[in-house]
PDB file of N, CA and C in Angstrom:
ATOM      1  N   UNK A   1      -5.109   6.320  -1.369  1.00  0.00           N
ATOM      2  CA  UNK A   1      -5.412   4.920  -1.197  1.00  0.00           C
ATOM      3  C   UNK A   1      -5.435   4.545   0.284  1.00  0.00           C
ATOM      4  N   UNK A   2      -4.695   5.253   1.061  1.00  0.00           N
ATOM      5  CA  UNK A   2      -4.248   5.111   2.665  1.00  0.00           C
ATOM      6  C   UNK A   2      -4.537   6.334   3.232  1.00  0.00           C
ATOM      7  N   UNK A   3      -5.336   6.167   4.517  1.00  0.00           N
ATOM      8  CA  UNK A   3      -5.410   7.183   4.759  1.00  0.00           C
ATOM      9  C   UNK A   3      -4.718   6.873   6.325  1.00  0.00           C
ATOM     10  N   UNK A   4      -4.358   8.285   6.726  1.00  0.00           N
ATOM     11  CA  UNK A   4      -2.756   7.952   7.795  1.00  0.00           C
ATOM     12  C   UNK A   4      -4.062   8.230   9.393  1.00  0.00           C
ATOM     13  N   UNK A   5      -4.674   7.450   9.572  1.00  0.00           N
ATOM     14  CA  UNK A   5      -5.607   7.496  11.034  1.00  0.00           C
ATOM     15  C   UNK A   5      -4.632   6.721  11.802  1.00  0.00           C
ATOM     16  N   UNK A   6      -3.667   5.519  11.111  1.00  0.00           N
ATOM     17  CA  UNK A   6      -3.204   5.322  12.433  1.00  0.00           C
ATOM     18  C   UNK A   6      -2.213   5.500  13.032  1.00  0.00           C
ATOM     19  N   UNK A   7      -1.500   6.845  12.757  1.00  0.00           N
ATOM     20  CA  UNK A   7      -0.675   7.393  13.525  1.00  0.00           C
ATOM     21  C   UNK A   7      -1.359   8.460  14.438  1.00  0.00           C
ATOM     22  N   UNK A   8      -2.957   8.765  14.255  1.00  0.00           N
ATOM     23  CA  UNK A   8      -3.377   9.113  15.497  1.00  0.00           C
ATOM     24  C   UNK A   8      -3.009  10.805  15.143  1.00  0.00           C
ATOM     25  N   UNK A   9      -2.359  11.208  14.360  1.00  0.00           N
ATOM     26  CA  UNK A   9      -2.384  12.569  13.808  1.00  0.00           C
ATOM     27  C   UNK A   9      -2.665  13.205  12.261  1.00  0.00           C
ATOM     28  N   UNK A  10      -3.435  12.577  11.797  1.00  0.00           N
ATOM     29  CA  UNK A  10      -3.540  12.560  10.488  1.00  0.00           C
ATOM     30  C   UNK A  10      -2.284  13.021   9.306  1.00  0.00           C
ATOM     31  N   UNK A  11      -1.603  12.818   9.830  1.00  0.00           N
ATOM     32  CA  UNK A  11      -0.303  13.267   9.233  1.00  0.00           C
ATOM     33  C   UNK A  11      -0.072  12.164   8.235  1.00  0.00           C
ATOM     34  N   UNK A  12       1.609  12.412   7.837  1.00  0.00           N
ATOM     35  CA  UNK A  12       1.181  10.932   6.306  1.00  0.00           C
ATOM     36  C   UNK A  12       1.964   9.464   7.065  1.00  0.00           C
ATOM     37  N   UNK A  13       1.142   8.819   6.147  1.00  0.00           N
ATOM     38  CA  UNK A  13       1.624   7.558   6.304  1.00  0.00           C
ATOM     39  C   UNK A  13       2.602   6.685   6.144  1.00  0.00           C
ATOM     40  N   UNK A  14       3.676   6.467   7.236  1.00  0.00           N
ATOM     41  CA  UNK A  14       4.682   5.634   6.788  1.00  0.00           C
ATOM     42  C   UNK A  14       4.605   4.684   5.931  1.00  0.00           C
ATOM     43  N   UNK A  15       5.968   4.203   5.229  1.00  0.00           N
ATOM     44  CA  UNK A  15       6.057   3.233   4.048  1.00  0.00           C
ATOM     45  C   UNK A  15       6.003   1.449   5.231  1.00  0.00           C
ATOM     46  N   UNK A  16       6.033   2.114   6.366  1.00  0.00           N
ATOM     47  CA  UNK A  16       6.031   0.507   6.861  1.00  0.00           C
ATOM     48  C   UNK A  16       4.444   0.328   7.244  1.00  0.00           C
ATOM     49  N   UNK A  17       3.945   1.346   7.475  1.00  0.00           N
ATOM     50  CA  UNK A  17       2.073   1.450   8.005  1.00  0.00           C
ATOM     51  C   UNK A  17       1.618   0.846   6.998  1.00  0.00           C
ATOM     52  N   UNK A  18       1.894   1.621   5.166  1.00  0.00           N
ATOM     53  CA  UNK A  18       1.421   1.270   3.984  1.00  0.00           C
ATOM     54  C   UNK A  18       1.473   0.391   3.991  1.00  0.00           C
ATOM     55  N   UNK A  19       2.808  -0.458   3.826  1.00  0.00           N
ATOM     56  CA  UNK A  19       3.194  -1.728   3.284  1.00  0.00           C
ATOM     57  C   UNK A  19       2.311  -2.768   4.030  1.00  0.00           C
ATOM     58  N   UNK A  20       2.179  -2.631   5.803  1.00  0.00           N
ATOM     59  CA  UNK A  20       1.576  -3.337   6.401  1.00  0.00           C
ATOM     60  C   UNK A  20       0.012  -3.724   5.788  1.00  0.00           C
ATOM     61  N   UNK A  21      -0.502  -2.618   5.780  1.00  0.00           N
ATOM     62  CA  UNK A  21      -2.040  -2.947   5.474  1.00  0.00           C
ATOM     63  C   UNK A  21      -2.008  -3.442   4.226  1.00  0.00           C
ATOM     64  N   UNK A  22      -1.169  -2.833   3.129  1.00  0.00           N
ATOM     65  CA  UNK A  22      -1.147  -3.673   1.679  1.00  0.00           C
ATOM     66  C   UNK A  22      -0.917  -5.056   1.733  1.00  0.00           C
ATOM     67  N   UNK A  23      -0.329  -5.910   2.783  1.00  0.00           N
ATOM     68  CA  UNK A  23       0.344  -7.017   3.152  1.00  0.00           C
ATOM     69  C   UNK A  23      -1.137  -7.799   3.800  1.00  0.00           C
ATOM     70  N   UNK A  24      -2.155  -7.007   4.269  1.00  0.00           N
ATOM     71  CA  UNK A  24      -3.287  -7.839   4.796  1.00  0.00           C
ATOM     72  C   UNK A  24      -4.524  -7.444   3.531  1.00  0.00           C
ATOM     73  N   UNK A  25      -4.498  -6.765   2.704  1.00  0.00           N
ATOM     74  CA  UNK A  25      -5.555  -6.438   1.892  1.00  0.00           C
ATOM     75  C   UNK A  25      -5.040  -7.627   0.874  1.00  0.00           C
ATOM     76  N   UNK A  26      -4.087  -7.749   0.366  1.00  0.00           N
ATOM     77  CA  UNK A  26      -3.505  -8.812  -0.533  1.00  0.00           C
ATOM     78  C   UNK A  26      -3.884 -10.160   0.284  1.00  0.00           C
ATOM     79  N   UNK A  27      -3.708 -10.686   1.618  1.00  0.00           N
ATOM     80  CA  UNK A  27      -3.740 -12.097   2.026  1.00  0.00           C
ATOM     81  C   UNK A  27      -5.170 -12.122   2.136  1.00  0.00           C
ATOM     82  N   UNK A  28      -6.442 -10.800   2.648  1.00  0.00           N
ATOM     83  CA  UNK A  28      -7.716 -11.050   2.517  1.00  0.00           C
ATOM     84  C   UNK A  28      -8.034 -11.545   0.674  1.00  0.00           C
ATOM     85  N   UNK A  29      -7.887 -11.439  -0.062  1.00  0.00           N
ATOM     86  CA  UNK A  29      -7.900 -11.274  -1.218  1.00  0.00           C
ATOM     87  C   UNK A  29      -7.503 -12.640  -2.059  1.00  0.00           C
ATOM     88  N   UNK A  30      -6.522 -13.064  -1.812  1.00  0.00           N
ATOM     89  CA  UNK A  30      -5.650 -14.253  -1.438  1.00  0.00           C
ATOM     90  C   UNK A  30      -5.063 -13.911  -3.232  1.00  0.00           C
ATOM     91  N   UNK A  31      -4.049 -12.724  -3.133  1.00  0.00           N
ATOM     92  CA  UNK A  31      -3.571 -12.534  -3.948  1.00  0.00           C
ATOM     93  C   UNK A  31      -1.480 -12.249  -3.434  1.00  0.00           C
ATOM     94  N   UNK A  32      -0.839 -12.334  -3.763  1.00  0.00           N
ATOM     95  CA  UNK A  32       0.174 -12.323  -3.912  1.00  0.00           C
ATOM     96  C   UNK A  32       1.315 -10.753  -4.750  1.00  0.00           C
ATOM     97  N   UNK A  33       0.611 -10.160  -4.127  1.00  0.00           N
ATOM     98  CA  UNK A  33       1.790  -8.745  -4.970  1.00  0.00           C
ATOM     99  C   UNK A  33       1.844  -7.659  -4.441  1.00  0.00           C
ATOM    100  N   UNK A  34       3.428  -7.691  -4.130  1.00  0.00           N
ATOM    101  CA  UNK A  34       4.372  -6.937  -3.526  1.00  0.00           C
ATOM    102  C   UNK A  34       3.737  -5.111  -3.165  1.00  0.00           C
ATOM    103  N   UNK A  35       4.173  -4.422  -2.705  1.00  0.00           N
ATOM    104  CA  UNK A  35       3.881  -2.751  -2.670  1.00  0.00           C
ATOM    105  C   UNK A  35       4.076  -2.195  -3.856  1.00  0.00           C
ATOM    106  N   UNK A  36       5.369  -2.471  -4.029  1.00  0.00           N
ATOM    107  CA  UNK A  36       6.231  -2.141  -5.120  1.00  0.00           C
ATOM    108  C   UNK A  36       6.306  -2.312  -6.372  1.00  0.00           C
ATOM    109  N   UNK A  37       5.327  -3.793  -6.682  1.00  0.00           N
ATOM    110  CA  UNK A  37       5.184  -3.828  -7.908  1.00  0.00           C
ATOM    111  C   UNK A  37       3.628  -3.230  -7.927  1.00  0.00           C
ATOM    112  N   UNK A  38       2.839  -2.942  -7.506  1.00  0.00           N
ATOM    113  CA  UNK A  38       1.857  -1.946  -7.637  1.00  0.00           C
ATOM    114  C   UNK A  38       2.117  -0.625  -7.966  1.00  0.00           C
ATOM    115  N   UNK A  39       3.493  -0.157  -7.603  1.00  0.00           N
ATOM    116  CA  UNK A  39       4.056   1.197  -7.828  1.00  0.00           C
ATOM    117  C   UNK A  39       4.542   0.952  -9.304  1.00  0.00           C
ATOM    118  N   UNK A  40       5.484  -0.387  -9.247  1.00  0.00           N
ATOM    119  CA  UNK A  40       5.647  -0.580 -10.907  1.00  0.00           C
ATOM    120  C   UNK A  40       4.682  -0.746 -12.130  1.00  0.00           C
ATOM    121  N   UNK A  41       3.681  -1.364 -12.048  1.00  0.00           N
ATOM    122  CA  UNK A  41       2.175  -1.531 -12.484  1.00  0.00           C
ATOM    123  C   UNK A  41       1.710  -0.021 -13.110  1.00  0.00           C
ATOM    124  N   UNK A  42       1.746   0.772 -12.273  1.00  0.00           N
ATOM    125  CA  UNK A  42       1.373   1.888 -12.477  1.00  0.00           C
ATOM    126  C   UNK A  42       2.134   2.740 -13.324  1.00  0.00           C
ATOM    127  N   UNK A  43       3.599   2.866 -13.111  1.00  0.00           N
ATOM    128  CA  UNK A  43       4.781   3.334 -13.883  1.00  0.00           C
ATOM    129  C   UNK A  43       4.604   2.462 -15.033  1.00  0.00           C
ATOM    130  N   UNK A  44       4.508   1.420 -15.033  1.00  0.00           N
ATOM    131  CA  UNK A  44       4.743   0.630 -16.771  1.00  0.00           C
ATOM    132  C   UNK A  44       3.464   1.661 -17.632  1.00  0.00           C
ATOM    133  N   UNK A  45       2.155   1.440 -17.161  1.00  0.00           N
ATOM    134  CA  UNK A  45       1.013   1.848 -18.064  1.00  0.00           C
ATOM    135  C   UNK A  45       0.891   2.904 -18.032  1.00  0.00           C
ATOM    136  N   UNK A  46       1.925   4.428 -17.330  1.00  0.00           N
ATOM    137  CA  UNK A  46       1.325   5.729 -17.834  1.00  0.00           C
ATOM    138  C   UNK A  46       2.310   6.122 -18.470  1.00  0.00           C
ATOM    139  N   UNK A  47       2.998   4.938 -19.035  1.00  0.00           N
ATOM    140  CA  UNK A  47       4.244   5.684 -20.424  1.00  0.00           C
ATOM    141  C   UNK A  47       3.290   5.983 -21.685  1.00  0.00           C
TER     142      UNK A  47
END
């Protein structure tokens, strides 16, 4: 979903890099939900 360019080494992406851009894709969007409940979202529906 993230791809880690901006640490400039393609290496992985911190949970604060993630969270950041998830935090501006949600306000472009003008939606409201957390990192985490996207992680939960996902855990509820592949039981």
């Amino acid at each position: 979903m993230f791809r880690a360019s901006i640490n400039g080494c393609g290496g992985p992406l911190s949970y604060s890099a993630a969270n950041h851009r998830w935090s501006r894709y949600c306000a472009a969007a003008g939606v409201d939900i957390d990192i985490n409940q996207l992680r939960h979202s996902y855990a509820d529906g592949a039981r």
